[in-house]
PDB file of N, CA and C in Angstrom:
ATOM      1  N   UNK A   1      34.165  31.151  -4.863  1.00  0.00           N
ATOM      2  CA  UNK A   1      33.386  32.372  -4.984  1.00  0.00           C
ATOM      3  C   UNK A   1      32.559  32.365  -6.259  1.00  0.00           C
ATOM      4  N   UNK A   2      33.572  32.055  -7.307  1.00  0.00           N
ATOM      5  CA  UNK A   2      32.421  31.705  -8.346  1.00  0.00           C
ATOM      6  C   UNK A   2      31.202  30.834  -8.616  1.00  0.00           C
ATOM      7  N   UNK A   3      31.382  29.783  -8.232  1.00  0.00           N
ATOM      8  CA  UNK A   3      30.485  29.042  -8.065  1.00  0.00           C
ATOM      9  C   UNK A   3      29.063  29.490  -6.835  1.00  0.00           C
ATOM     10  N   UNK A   4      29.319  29.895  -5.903  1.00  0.00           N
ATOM     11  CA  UNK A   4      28.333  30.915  -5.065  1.00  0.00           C
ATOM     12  C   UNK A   4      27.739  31.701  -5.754  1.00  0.00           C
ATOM     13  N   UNK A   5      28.713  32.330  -6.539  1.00  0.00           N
ATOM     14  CA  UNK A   5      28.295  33.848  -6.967  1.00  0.00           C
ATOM     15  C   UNK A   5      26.886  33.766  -8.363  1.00  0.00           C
ATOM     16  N   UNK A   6      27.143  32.219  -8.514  1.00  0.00           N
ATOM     17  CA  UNK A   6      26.710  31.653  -9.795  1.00  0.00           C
ATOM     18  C   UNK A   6      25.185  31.297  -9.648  1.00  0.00           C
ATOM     19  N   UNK A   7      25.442  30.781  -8.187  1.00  0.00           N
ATOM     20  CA  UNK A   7      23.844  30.273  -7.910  1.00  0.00           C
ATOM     21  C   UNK A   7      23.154  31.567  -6.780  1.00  0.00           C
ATOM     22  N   UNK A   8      23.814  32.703  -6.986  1.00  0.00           N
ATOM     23  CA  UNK A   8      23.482  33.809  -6.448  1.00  0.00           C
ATOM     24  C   UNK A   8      23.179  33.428  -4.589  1.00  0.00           C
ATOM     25  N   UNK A   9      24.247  32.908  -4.320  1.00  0.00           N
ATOM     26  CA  UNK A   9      24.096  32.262  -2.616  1.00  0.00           C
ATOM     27  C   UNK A   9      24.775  33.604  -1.996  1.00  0.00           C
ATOM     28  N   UNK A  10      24.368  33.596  -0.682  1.00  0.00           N
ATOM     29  CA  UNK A  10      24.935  34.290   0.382  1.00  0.00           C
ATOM     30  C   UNK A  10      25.821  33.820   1.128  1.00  0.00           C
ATOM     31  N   UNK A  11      26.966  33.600   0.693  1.00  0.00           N
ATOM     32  CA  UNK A  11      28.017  32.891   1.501  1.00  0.00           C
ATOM     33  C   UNK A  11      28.791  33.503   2.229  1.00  0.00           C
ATOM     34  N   UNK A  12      29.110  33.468   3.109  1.00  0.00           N
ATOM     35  CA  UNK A  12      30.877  34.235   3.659  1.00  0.00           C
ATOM     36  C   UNK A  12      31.778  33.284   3.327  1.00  0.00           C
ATOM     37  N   UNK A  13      32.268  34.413   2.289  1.00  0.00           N
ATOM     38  CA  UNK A  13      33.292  33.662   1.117  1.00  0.00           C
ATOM     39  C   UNK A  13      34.927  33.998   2.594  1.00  0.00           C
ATOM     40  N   UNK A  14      34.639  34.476   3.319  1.00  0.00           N
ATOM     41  CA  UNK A  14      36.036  34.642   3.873  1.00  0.00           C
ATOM     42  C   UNK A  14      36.339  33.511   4.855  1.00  0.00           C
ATOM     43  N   UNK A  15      35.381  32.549   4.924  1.00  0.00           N
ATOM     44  CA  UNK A  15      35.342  31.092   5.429  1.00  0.00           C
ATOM     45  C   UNK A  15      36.206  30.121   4.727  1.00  0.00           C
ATOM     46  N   UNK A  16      36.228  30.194   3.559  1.00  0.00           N
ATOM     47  CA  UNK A  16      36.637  29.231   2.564  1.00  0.00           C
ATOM     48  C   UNK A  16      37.857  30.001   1.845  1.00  0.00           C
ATOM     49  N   UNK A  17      39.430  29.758   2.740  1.00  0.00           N
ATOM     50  CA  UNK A  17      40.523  30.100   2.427  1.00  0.00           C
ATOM     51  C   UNK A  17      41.073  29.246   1.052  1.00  0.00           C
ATOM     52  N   UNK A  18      41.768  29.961   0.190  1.00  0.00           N
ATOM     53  CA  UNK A  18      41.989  29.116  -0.879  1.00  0.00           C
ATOM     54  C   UNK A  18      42.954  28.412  -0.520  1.00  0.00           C
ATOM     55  N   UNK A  19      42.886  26.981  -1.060  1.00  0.00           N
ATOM     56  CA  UNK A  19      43.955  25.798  -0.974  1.00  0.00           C
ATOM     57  C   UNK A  19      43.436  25.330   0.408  1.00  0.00           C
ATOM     58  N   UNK A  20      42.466  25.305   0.717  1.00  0.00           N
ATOM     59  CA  UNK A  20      42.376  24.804   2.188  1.00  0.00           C
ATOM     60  C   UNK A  20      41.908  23.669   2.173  1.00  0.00           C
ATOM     61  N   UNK A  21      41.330  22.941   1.156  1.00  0.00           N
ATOM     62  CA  UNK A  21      41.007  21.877   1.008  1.00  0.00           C
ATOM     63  C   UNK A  21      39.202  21.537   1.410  1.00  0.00           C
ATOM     64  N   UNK A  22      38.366  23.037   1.732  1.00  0.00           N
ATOM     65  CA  UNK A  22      37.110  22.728   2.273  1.00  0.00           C
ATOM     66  C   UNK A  22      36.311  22.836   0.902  1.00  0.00           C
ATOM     67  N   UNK A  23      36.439  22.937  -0.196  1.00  0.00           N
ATOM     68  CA  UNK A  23      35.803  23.110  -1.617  1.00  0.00           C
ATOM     69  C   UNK A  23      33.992  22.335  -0.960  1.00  0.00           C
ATOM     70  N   UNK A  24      34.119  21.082  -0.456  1.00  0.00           N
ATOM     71  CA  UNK A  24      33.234  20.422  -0.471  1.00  0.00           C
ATOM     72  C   UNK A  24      31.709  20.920   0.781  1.00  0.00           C
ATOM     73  N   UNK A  25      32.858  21.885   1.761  1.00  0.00           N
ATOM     74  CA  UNK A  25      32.149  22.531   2.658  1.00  0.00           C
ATOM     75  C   UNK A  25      30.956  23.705   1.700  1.00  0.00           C
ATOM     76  N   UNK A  26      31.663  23.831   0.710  1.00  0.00           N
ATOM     77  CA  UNK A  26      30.954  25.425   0.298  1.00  0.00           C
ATOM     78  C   UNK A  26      30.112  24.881  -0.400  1.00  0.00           C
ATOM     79  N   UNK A  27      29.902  23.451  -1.179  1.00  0.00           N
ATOM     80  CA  UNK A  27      29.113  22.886  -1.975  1.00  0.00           C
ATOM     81  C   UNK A  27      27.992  22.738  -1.007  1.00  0.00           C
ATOM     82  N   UNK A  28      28.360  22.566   0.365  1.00  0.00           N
ATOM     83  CA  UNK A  28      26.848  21.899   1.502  1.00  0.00           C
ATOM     84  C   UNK A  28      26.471  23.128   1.834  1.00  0.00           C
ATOM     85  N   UNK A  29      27.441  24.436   1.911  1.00  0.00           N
ATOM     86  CA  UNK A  29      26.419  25.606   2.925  1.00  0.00           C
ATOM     87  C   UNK A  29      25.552  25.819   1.377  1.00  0.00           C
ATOM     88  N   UNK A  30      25.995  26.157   0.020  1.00  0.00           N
ATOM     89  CA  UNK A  30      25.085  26.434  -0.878  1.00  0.00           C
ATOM     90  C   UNK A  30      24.107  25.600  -0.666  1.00  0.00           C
ATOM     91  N   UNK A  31      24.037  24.048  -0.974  1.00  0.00           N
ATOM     92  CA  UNK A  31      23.071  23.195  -0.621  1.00  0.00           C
ATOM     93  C   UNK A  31      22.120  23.427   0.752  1.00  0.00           C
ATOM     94  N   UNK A  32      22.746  23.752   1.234  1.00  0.00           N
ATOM     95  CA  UNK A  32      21.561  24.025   2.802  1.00  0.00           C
ATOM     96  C   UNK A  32      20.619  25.194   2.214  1.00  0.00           C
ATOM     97  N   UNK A  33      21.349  26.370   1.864  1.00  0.00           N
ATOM     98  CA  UNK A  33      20.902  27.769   1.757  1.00  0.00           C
ATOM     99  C   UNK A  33      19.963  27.672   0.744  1.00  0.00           C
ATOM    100  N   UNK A  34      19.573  26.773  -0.307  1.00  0.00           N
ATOM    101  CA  UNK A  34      18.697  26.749  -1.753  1.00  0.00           C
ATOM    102  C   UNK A  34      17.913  25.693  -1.125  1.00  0.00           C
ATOM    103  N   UNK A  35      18.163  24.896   0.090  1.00  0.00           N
ATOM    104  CA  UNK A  35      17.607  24.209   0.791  1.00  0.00           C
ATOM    105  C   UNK A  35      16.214  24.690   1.635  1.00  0.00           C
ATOM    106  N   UNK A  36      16.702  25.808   2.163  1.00  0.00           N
ATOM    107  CA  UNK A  36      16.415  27.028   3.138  1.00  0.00           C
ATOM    108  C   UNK A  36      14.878  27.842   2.149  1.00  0.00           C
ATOM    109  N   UNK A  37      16.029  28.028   0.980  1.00  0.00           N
ATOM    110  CA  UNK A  37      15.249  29.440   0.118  1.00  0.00           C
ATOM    111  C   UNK A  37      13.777  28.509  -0.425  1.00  0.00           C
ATOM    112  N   UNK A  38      13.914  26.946  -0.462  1.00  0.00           N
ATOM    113  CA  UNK A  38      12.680  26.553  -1.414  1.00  0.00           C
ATOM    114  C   UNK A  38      11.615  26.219  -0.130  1.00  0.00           C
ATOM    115  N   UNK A  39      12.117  26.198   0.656  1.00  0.00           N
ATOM    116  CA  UNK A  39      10.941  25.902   2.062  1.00  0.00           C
ATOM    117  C   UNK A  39      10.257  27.058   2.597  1.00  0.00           C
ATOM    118  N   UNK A  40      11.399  28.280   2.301  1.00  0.00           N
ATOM    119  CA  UNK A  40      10.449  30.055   2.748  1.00  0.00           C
ATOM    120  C   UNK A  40       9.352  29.612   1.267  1.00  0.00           C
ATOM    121  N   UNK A  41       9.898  29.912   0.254  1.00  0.00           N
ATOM    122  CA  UNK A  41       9.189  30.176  -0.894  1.00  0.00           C
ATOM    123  C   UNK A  41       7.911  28.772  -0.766  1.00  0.00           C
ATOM    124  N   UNK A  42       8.155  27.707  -0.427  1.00  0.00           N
ATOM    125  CA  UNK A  42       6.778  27.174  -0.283  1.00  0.00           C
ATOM    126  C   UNK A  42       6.146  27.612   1.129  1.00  0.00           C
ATOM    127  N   UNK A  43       6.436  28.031   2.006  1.00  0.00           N
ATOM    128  CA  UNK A  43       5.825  28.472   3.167  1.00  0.00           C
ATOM    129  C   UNK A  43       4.952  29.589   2.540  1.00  0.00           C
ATOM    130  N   UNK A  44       5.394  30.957   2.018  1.00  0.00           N
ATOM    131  CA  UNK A  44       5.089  31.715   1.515  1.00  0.00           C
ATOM    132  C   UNK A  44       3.872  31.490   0.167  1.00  0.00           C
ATOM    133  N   UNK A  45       3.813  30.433  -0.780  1.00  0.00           N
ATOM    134  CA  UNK A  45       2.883  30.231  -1.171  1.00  0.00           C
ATOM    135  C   UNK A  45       1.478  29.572  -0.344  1.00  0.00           C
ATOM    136  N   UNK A  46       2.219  29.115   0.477  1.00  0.00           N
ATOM    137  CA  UNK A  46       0.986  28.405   1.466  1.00  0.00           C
ATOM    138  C   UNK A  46       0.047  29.356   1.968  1.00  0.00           C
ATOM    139  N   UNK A  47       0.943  30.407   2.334  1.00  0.00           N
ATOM    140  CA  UNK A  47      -0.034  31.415   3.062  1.00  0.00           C
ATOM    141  C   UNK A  47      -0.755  32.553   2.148  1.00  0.00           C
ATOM    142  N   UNK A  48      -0.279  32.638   0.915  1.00  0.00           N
ATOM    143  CA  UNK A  48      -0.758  32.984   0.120  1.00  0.00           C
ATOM    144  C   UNK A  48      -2.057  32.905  -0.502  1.00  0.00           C
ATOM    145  N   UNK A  49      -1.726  31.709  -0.970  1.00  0.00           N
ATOM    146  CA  UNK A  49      -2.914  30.832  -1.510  1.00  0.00           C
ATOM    147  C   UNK A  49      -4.165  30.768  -0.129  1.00  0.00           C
ATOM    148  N   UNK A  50      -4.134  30.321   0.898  1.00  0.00           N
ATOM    149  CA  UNK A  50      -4.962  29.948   1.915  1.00  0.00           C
ATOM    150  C   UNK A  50      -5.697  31.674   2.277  1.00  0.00           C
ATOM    151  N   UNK A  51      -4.575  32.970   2.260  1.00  0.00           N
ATOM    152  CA  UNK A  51      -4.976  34.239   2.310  1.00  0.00           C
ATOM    153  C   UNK A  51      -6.250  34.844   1.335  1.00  0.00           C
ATOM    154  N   UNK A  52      -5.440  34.048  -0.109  1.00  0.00           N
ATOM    155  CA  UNK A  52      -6.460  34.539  -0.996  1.00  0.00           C
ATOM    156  C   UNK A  52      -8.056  34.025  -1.316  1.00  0.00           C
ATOM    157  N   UNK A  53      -7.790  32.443  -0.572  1.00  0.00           N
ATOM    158  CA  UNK A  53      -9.005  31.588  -0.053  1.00  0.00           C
ATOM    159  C   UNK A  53      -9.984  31.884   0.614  1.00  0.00           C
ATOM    160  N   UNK A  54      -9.635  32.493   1.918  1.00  0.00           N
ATOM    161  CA  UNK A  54     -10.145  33.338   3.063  1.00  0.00           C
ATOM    162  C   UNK A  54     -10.380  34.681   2.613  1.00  0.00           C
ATOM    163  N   UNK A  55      -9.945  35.158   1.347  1.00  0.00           N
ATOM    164  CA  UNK A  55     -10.646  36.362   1.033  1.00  0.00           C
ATOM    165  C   UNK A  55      -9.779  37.631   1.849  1.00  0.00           C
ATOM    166  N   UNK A  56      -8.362  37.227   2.194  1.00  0.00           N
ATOM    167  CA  UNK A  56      -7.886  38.249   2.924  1.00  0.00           C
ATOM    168  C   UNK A  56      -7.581  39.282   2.019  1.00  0.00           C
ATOM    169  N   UNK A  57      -7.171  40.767   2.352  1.00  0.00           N
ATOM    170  CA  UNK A  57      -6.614  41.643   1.446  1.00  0.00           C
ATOM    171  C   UNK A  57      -5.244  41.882   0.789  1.00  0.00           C
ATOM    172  N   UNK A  58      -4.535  42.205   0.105  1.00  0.00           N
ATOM    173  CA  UNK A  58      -3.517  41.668  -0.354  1.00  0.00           C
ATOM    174  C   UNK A  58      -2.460  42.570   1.350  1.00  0.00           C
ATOM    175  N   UNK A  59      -2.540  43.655   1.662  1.00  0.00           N
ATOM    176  CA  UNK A  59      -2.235  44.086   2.517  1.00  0.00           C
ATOM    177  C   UNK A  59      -1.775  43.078   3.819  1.00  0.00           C
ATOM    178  N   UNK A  60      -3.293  42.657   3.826  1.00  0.00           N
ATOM    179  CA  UNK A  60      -3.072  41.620   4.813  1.00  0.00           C
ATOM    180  C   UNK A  60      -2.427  40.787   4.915  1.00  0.00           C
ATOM    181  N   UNK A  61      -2.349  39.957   3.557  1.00  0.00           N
ATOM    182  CA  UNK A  61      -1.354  38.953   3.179  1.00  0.00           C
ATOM    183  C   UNK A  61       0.045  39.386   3.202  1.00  0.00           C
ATOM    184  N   UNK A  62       0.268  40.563   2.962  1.00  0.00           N
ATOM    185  CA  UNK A  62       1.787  41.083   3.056  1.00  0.00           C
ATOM    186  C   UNK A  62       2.429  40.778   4.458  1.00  0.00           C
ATOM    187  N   UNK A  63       1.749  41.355   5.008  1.00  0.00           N
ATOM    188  CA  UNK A  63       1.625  41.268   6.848  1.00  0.00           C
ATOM    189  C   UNK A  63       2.025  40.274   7.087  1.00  0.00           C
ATOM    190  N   UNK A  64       0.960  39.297   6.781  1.00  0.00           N
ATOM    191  CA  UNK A  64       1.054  37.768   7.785  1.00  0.00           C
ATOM    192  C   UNK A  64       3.052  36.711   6.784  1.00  0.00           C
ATOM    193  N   UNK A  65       2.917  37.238   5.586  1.00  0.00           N
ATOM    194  CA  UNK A  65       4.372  36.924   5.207  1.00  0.00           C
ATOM    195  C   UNK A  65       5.376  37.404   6.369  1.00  0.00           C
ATOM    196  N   UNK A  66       5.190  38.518   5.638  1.00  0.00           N
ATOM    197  CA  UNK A  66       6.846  39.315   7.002  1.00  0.00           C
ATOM    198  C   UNK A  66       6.600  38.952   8.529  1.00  0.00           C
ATOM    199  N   UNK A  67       5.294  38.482   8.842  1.00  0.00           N
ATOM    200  CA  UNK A  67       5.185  38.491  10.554  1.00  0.00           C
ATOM    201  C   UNK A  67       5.637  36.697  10.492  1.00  0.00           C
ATOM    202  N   UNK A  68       4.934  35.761   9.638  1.00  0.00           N
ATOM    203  CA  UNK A  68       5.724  34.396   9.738  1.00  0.00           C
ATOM    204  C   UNK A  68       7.088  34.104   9.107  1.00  0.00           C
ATOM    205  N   UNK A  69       7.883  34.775   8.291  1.00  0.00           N
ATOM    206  CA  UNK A  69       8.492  34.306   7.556  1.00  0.00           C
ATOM    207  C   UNK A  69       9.725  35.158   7.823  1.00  0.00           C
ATOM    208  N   UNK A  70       9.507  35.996   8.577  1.00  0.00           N
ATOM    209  CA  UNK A  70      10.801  36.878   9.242  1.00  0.00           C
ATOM    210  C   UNK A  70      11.448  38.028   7.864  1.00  0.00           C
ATOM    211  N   UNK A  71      10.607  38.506   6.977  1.00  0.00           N
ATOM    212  CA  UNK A  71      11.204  38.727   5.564  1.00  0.00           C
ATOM    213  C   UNK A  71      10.745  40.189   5.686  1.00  0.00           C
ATOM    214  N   UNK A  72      11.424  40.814   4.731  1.00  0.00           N
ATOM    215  CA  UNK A  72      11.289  42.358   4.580  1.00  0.00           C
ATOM    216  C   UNK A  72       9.591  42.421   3.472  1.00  0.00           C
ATOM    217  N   UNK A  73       9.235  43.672   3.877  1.00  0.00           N
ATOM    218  CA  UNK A  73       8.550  43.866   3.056  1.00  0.00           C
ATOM    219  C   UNK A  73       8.345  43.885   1.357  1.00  0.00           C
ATOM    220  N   UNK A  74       9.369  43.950   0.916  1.00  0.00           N
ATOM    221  CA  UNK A  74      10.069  43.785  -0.662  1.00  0.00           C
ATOM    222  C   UNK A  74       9.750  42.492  -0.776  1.00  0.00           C
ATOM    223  N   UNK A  75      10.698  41.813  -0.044  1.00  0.00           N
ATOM    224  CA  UNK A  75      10.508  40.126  -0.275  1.00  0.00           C
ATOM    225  C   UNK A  75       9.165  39.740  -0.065  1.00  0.00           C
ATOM    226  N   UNK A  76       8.632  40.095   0.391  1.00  0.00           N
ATOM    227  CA  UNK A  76       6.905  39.776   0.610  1.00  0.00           C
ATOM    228  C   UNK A  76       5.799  39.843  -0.861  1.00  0.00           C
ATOM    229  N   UNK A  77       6.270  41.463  -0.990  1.00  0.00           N
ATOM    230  CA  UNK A  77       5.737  41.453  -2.078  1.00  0.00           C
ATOM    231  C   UNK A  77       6.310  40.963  -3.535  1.00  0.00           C
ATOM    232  N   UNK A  78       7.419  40.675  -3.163  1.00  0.00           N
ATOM    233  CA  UNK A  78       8.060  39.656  -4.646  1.00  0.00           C
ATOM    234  C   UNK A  78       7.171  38.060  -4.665  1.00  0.00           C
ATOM    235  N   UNK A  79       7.260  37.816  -3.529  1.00  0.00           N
ATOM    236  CA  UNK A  79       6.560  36.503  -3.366  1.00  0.00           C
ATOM    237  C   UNK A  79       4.887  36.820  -3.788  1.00  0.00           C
ATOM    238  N   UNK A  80       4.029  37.582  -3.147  1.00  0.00           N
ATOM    239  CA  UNK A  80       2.754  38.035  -3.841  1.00  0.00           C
ATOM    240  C   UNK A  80       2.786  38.181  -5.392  1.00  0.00           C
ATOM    241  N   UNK A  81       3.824  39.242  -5.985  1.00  0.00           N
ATOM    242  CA  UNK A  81       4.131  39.190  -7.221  1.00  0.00           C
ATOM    243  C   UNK A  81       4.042  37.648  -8.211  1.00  0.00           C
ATOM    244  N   UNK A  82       4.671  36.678  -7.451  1.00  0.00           N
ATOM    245  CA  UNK A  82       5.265  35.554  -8.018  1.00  0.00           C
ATOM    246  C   UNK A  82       4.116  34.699  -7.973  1.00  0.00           C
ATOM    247  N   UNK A  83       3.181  34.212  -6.892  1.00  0.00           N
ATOM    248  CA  UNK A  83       2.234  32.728  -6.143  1.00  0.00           C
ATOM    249  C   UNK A  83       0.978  33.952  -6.275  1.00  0.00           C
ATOM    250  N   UNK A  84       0.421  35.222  -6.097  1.00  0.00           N
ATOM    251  CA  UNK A  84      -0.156  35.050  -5.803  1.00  0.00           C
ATOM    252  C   UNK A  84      -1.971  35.613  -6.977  1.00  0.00           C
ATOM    253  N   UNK A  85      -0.854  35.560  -8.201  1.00  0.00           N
ATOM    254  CA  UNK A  85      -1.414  35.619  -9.455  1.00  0.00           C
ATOM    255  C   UNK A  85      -1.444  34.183  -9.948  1.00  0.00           C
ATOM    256  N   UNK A  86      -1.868  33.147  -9.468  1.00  0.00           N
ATOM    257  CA  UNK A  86      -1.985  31.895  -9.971  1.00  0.00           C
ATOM    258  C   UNK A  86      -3.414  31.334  -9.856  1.00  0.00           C
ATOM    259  N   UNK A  87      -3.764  30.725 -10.616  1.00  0.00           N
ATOM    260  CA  UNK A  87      -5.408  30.128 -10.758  1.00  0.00           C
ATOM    261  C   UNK A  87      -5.432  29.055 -10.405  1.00  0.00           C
ATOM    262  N   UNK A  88      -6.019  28.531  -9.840  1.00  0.00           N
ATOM    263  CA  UNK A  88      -6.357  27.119  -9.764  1.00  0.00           C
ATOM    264  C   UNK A  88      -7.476  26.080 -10.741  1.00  0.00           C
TER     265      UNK A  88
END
């Protein structure tokens, strides 16, 4: 749990009984899941960047996040927040 809790993962910690010997299981779902999180977050700059190319509105760009990327509106605009103040 600590170690999850550390790299701020979403685990179901009630999978991983203590003494069970799966320690190495919880090391791969974290690994998948930061696996997961850096492929939204470059998906999400992609469309960003290409939005702000095309001259879309930031609105718009919110949109086309949550409609490809399956993400709440918050998370959308954290990602705008983050990629979409960058210069080239």
């Amino acid at each position: 749990m600590t170690i999850a809790g550390a790299t701020n993962s979403k685990i179901d910690y009630s999978a991983f009984e203590k003494g069970d010997g799966r320690m190495c299981t919880l090391f791969e779902e974290i690994a998948l899941e930061n696996e997961k999180k850096g492929k939204a977050e470059g998906k999400a700059e992609g469309i960003i960047e290409t939005g702000l190319d095309v001259g879309l509105s930031e609105q718009d760009i919110l949109e086309r996040l949550q409609k490809k990327l399956d993400i709440s509106l918050q998370k959308a605009q954290e990602y705008v927040s983050r990629f979409g103040k960058r210069t080239v």
